[in-house]
C-alpha atoms as a PDB file:
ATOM      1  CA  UNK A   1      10.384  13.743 -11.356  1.00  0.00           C
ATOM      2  CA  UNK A   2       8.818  17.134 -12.150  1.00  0.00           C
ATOM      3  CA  UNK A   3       9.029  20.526 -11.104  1.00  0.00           C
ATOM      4  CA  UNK A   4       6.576  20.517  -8.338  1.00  0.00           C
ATOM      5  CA  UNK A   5       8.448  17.579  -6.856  1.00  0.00           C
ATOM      6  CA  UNK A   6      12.325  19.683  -6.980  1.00  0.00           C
ATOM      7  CA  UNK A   7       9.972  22.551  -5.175  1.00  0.00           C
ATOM      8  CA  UNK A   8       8.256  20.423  -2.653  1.00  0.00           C
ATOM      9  CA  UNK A   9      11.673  18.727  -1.693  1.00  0.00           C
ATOM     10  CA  UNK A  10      11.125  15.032  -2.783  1.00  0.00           C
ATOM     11  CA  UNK A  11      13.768  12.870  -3.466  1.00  0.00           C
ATOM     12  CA  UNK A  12      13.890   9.907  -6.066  1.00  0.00           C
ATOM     13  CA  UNK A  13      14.072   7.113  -4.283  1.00  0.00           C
ATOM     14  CA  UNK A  14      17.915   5.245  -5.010  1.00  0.00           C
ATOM     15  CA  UNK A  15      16.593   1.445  -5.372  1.00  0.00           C
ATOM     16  CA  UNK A  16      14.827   2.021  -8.456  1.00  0.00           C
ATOM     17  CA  UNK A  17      14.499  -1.629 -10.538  1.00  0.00           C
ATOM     18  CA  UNK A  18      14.790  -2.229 -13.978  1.00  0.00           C
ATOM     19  CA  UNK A  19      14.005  -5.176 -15.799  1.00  0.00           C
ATOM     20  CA  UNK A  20      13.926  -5.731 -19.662  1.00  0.00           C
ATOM     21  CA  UNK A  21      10.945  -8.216 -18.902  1.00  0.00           C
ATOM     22  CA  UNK A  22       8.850  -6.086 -16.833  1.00  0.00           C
ATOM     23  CA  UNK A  23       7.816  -3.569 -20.362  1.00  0.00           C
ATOM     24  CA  UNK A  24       4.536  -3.702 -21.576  1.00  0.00           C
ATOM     25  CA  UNK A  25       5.142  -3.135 -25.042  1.00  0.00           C
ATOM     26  CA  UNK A  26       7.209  -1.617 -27.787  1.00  0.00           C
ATOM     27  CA  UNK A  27       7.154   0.567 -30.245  1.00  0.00           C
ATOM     28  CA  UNK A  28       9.366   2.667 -32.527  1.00  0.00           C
ATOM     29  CA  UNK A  29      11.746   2.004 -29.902  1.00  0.00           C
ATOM     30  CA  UNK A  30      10.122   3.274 -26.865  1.00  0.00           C
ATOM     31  CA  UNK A  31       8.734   1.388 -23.988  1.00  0.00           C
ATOM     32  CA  UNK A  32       6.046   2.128 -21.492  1.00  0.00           C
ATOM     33  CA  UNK A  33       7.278   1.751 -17.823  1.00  0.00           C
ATOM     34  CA  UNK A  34       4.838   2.392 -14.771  1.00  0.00           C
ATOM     35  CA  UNK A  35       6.324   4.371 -11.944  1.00  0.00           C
ATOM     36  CA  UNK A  36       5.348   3.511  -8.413  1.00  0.00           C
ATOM     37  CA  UNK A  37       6.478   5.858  -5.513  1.00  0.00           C
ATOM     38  CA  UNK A  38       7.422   3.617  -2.393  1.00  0.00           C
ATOM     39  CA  UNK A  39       7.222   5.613   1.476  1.00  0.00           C
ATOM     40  CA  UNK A  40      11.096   5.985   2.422  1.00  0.00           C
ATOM     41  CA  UNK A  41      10.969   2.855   4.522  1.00  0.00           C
ATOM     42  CA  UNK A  42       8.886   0.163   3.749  1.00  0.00           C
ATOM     43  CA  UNK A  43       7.339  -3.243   5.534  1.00  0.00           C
ATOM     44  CA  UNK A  44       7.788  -6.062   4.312  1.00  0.00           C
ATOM     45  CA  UNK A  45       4.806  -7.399   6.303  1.00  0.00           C
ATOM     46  CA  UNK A  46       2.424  -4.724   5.435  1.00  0.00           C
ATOM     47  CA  UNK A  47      -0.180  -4.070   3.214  1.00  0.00           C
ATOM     48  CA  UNK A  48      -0.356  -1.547   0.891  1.00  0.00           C
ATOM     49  CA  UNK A  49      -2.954   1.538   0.026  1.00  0.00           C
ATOM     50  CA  UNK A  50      -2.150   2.179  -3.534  1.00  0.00           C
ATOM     51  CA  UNK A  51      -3.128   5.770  -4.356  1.00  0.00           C
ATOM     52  CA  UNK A  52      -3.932   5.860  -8.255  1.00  0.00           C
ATOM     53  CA  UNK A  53      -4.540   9.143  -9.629  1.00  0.00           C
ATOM     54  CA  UNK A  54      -6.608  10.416 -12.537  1.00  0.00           C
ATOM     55  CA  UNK A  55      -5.637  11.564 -16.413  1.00  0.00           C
ATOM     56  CA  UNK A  56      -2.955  14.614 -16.203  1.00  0.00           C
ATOM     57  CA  UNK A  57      -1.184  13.423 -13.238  1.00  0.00           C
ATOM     58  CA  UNK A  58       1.449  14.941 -11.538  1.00  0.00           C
ATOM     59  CA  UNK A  59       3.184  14.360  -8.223  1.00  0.00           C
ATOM     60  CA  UNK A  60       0.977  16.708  -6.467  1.00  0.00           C
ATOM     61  CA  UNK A  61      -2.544  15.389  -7.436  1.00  0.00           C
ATOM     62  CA  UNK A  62      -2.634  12.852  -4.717  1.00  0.00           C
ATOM     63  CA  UNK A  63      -0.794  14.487  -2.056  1.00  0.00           C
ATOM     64  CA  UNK A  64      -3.044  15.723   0.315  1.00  0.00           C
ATOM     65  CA  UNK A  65      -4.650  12.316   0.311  1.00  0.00           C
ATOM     66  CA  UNK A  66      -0.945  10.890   1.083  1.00  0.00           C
ATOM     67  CA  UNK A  67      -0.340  13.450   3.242  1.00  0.00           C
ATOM     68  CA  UNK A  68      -3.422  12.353   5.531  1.00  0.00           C
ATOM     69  CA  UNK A  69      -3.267   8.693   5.107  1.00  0.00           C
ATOM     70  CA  UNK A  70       0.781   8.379   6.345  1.00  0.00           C
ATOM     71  CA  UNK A  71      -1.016  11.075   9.429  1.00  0.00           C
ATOM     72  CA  UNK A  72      -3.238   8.575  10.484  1.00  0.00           C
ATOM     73  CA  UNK A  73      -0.479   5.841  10.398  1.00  0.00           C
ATOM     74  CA  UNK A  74      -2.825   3.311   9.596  1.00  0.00           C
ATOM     75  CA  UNK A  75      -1.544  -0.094  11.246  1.00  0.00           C
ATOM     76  CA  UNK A  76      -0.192  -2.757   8.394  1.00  0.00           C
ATOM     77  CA  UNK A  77      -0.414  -0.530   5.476  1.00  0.00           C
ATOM     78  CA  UNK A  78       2.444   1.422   3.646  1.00  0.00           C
ATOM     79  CA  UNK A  79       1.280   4.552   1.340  1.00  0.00           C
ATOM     80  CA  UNK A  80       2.173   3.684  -2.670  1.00  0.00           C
ATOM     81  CA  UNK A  81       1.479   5.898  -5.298  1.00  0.00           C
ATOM     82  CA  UNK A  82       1.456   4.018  -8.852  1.00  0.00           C
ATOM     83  CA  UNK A  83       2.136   6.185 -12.147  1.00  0.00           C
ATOM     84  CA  UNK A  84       0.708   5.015 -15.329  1.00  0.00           C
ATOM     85  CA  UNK A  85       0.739   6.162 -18.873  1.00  0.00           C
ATOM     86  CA  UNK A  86      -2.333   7.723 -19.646  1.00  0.00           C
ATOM     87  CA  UNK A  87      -1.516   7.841 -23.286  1.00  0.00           C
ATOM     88  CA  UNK A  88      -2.264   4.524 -24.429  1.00  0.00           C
ATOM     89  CA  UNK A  89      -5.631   2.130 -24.007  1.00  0.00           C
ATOM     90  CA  UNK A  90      -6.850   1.670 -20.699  1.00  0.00           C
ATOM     91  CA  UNK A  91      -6.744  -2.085 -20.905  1.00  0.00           C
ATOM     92  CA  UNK A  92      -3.216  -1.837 -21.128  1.00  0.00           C
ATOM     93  CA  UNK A  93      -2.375   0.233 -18.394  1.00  0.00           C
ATOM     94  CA  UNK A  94      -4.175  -1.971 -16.434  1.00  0.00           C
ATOM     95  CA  UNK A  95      -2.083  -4.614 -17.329  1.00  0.00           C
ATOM     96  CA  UNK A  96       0.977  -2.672 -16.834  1.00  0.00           C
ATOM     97  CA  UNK A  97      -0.128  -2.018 -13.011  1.00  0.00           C
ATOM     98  CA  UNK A  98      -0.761  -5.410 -12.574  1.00  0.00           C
ATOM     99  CA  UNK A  99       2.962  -6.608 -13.347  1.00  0.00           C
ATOM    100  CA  UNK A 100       4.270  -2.819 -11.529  1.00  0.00           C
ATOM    101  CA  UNK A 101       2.713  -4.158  -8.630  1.00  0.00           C
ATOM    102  CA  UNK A 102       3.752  -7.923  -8.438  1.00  0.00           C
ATOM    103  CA  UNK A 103       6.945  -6.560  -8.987  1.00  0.00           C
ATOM    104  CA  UNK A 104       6.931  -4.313  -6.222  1.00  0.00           C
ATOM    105  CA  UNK A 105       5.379  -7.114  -3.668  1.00  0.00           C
ATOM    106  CA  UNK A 106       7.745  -9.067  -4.682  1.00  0.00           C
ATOM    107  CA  UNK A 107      10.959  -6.961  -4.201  1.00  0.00           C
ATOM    108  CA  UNK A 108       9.494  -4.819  -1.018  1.00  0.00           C
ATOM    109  CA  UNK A 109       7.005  -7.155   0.613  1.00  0.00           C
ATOM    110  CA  UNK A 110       5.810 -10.468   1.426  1.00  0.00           C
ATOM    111  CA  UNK A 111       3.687 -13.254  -0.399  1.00  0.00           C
ATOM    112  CA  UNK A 112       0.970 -12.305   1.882  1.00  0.00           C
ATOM    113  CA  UNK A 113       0.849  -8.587   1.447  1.00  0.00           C
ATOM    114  CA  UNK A 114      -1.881  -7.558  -0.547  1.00  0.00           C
ATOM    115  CA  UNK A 115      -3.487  -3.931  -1.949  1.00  0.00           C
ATOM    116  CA  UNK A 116      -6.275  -1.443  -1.086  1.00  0.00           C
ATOM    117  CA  UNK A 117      -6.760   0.913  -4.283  1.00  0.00           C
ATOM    118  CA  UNK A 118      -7.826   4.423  -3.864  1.00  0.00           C
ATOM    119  CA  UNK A 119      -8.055   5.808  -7.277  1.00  0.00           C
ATOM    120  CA  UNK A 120      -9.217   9.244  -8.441  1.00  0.00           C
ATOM    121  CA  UNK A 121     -11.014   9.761 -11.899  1.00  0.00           C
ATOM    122  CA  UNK A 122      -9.425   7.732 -14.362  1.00  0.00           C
ATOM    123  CA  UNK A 123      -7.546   6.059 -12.209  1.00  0.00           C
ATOM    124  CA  UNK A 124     -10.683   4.192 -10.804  1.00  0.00           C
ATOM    125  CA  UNK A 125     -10.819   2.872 -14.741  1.00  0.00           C
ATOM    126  CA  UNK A 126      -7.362   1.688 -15.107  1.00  0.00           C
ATOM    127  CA  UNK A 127      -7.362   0.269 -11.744  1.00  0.00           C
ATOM    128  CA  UNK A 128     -10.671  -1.076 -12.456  1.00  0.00           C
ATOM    129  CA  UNK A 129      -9.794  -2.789 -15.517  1.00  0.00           C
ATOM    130  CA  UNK A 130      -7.217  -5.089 -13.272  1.00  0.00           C
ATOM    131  CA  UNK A 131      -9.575  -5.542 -10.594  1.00  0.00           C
ATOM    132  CA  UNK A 132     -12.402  -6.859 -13.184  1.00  0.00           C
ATOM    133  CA  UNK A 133      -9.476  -9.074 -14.963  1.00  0.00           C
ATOM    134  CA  UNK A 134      -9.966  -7.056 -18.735  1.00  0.00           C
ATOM    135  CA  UNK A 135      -6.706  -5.502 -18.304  1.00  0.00           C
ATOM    136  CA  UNK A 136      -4.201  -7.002 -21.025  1.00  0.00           C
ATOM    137  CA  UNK A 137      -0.399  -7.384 -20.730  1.00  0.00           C
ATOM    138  CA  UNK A 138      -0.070  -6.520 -24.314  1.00  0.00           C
ATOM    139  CA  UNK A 139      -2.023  -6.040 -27.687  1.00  0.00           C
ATOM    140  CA  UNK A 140      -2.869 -10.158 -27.875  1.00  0.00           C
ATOM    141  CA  UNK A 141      -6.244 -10.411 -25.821  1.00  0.00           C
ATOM    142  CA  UNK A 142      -4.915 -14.098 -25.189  1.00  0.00           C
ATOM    143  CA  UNK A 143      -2.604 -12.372 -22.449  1.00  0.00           C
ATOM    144  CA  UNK A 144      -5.789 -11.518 -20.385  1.00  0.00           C
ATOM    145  CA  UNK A 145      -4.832 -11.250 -16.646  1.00  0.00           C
ATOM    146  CA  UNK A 146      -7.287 -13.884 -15.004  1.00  0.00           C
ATOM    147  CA  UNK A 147      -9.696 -12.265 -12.547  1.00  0.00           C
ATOM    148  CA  UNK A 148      -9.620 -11.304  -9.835  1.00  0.00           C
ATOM    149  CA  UNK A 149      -6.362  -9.722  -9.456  1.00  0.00           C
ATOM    150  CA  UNK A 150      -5.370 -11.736  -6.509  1.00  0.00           C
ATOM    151  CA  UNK A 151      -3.555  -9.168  -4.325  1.00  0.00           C
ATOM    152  CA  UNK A 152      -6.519  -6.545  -3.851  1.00  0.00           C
ATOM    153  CA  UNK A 153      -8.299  -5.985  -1.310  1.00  0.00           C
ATOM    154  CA  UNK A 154     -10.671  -3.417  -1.857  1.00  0.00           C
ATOM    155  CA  UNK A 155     -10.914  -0.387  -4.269  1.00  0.00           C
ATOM    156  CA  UNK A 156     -12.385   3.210  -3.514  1.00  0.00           C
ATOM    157  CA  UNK A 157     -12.852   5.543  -6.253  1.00  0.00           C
ATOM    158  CA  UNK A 158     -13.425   9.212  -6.352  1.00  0.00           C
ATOM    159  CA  UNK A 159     -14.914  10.895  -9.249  1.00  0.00           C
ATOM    160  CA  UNK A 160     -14.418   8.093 -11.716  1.00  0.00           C
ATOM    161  CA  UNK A 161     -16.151   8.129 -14.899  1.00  0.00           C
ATOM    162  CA  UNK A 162     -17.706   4.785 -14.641  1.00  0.00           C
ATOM    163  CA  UNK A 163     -20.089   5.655 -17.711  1.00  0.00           C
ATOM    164  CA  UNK A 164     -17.526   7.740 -19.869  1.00  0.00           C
ATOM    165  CA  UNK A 165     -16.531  10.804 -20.100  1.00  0.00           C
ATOM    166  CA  UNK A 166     -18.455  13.877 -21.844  1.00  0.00           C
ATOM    167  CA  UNK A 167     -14.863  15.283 -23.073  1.00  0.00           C
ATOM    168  CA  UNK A 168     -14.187  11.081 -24.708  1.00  0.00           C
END
C-alpha cells in the first residue's frame, strides 16, 4: 500500500491469505511474498486478465489499463493485478507468480478458471519465464515448474525487453 494508493482512495482488501508454505525463499530472515490485487467482488466462474507490470512498479502503473478493461466489462473475466519482487532473479519471480496464482484460483475461483496475462516491460519477462516453464520455485533448478503453465491462456506484452535491456 503506497502513497498514491491512500490518495487515489483504495482500500486493502480484508481477506488477505497467508501461508508459511506459499514463500519462495529465505534469507537472513526475510521472505519474498507476491501481492496480487483481487476486483472487490470476484467470480468464482470467471477467468482472469492478470495485469503484470514492469520494473519500478507502483499501484498506479497499470491503472489506466485497469481502469479501461473493468469499463468494457469484459464477459467471464475478473481484472487481477499481480505484484512481484523485482529485486531478485527473474526465474524466481516467475516461480513465485506461478504458486501466487494457483493460490489465488484456488481460494477465489474454480478448477476451470484460467489466465490471460497482459504484462508491461519486465513484466512480459517474469510472466514469460512461467509461461515458457524456466521459472523456478527456488534456487534448486530441480524445482522447475513443468511447461506450460497450465492455467494461461494467452499473454500480451507491451514494451518488453525480449532481447535485454541497454540499462542490464
Amino acid at each position: 500500500y503506497s502513497i498514491e494508493d491512500f490518495n487515489a482512495g483504495r482500500i486493502v482488501r480484508q481477506d488477505i491469505y497467508f501461508s508459511e508454505n506459499n514463500r519462495l525463499w529465505k534469507g537472513r530472515n526475510l521472505y519474498q511474498y507476491l501481492v496480487v490485487e483481487l476486483p472487490d467482488e470476484t467470480n468464482p466462474k470467471n477467468n482472469i486478465l492478470l495485469l503484470v507490470p514492469g520494473i519500478g512498479h507502483s499501484a498506479g502503473d497499470m491503472d489506466r489499463i485497469k481502469e479501461e478493461l473493468e469499463r468494457l466489462k469484459i464477459p467471464g473475466y475478473d481484472v487481477v493485478i499481480a505484484y512481484y519482487p523485482n529485486d531478485q532473479r527473474i526465474d524466481l519471480s516467475g516461480g513465485l507468480l506461478g504458486r501466487t496464482l494457483d493460490f489465488t484460483f484456488e481460494k477465489h475461483y474454480s478448477p476451470d478458471s484460467r489466465a490471460f496475462f497482459i504484462a508491461q516491460s519486465m513484466g512480459g519477462v517474469v510472466s514469460r519465464s512461467l509461461l515458457e516453464g524456466i521459472a523456478l520455485y527456488g534456487d534448486d533448478s530441480s524445482q522447475r515448474i513443468v511447461p506450460p503453465y497450465q492455467r494461461a491462456i494467452g499473454h500480451m506484452g507491451i514494451g518488453v525487453p525480449n532481447d535485454g535491456a541497454a540499462i542490464a
